[in-house]
C-alpha atoms as a PDB file:
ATOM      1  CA  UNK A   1       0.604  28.183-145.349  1.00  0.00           C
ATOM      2  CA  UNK A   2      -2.559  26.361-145.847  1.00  0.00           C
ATOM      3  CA  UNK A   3      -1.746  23.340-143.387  1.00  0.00           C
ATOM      4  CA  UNK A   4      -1.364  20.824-145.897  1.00  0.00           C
ATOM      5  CA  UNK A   5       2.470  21.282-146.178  1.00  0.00           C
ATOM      6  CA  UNK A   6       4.377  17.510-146.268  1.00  0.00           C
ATOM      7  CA  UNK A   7       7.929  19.059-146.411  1.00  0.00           C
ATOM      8  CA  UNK A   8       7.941  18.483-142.538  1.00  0.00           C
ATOM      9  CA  UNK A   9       7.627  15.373-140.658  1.00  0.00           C
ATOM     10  CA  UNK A  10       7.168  15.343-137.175  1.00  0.00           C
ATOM     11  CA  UNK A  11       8.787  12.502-134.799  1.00  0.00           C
ATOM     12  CA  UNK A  12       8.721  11.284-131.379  1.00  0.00           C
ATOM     13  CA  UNK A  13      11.572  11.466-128.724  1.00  0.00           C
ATOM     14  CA  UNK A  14      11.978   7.715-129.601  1.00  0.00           C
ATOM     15  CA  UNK A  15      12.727   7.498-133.538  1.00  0.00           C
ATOM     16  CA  UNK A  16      16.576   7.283-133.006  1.00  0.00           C
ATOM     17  CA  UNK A  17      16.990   4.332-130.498  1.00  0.00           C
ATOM     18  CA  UNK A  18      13.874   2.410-132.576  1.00  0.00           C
ATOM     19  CA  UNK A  19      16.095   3.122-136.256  1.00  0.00           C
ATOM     20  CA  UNK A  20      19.508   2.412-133.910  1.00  0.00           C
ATOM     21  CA  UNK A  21      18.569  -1.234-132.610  1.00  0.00           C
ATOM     22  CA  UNK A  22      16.827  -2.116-135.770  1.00  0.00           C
ATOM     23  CA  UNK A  23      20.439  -1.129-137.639  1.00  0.00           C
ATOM     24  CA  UNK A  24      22.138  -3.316-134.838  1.00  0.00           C
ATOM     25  CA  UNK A  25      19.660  -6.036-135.627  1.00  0.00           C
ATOM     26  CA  UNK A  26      20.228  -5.986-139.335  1.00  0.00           C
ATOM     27  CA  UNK A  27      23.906  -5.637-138.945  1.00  0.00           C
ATOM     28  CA  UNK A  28      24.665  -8.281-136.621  1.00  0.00           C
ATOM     29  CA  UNK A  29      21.438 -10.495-137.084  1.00  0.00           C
ATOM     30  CA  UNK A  30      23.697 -12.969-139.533  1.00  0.00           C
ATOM     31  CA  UNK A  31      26.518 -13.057-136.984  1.00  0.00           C
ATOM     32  CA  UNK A  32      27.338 -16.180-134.972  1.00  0.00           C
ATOM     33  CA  UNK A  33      26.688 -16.076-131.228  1.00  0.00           C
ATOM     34  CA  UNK A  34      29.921 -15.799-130.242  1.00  0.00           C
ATOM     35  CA  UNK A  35      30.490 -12.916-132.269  1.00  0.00           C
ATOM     36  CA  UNK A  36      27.840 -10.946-131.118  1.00  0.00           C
ATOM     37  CA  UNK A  37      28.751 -11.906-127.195  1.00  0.00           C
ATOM     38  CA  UNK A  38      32.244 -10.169-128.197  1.00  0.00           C
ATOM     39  CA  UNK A  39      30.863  -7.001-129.819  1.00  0.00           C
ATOM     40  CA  UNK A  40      28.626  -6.322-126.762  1.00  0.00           C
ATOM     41  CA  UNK A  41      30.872  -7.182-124.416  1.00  0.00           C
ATOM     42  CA  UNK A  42      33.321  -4.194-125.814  1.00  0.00           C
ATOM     43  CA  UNK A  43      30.584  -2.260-126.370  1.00  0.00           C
ATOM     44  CA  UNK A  44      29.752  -2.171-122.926  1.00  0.00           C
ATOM     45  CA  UNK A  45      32.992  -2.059-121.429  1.00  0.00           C
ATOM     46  CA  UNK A  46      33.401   1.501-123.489  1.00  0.00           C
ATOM     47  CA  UNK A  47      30.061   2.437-122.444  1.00  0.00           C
ATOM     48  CA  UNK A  48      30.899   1.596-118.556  1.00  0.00           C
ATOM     49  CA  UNK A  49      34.673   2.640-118.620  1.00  0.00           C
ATOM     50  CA  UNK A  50      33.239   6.153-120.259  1.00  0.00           C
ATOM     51  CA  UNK A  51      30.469   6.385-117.234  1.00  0.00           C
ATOM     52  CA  UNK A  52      33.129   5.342-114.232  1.00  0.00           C
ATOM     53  CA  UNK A  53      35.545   8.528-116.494  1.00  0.00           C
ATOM     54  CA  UNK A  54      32.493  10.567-116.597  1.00  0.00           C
ATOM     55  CA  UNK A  55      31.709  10.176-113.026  1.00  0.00           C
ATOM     56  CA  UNK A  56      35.294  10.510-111.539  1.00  0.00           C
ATOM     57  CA  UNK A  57      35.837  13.844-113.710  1.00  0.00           C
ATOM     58  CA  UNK A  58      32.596  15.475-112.145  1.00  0.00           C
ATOM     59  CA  UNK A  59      33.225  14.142-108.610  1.00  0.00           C
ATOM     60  CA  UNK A  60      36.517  16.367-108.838  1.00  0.00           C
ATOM     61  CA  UNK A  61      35.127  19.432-110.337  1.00  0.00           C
ATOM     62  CA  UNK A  62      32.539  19.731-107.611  1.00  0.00           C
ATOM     63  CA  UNK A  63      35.151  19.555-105.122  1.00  0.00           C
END
């Protein structure tokens, strides 16, 4: 190992979300408004039904 090895990249704690939204924004950039209100409305009804699920789940396990 002489240090100048380029097989291994290192990367910070926030690669994924930056690659993530810039996929979103690629994917959906096109779309009309009304489309994207749609997708992100599900999306985040998922997201916050999965949290309230979450949180109900662990409220009975610690009692």
């Amino acid at each position: 190992m002489d240090g100048n090895d380029t097989d291994q990249v290192l990367a910070s704690k926030w690669d994924l979300p930056f690659v993530l939204f810039h996929m979103a924004r690629v994917a959906f950039g096109g779309l009309p408004l009304w489309t994207k209100a749609i997708t992100i409305g599900l999306l985040g009804s998922v997201i916050l039904w999965s949290a309230i699920t979450w949180h109900r789940e662990r409220g009975r396990r610690v009692r």
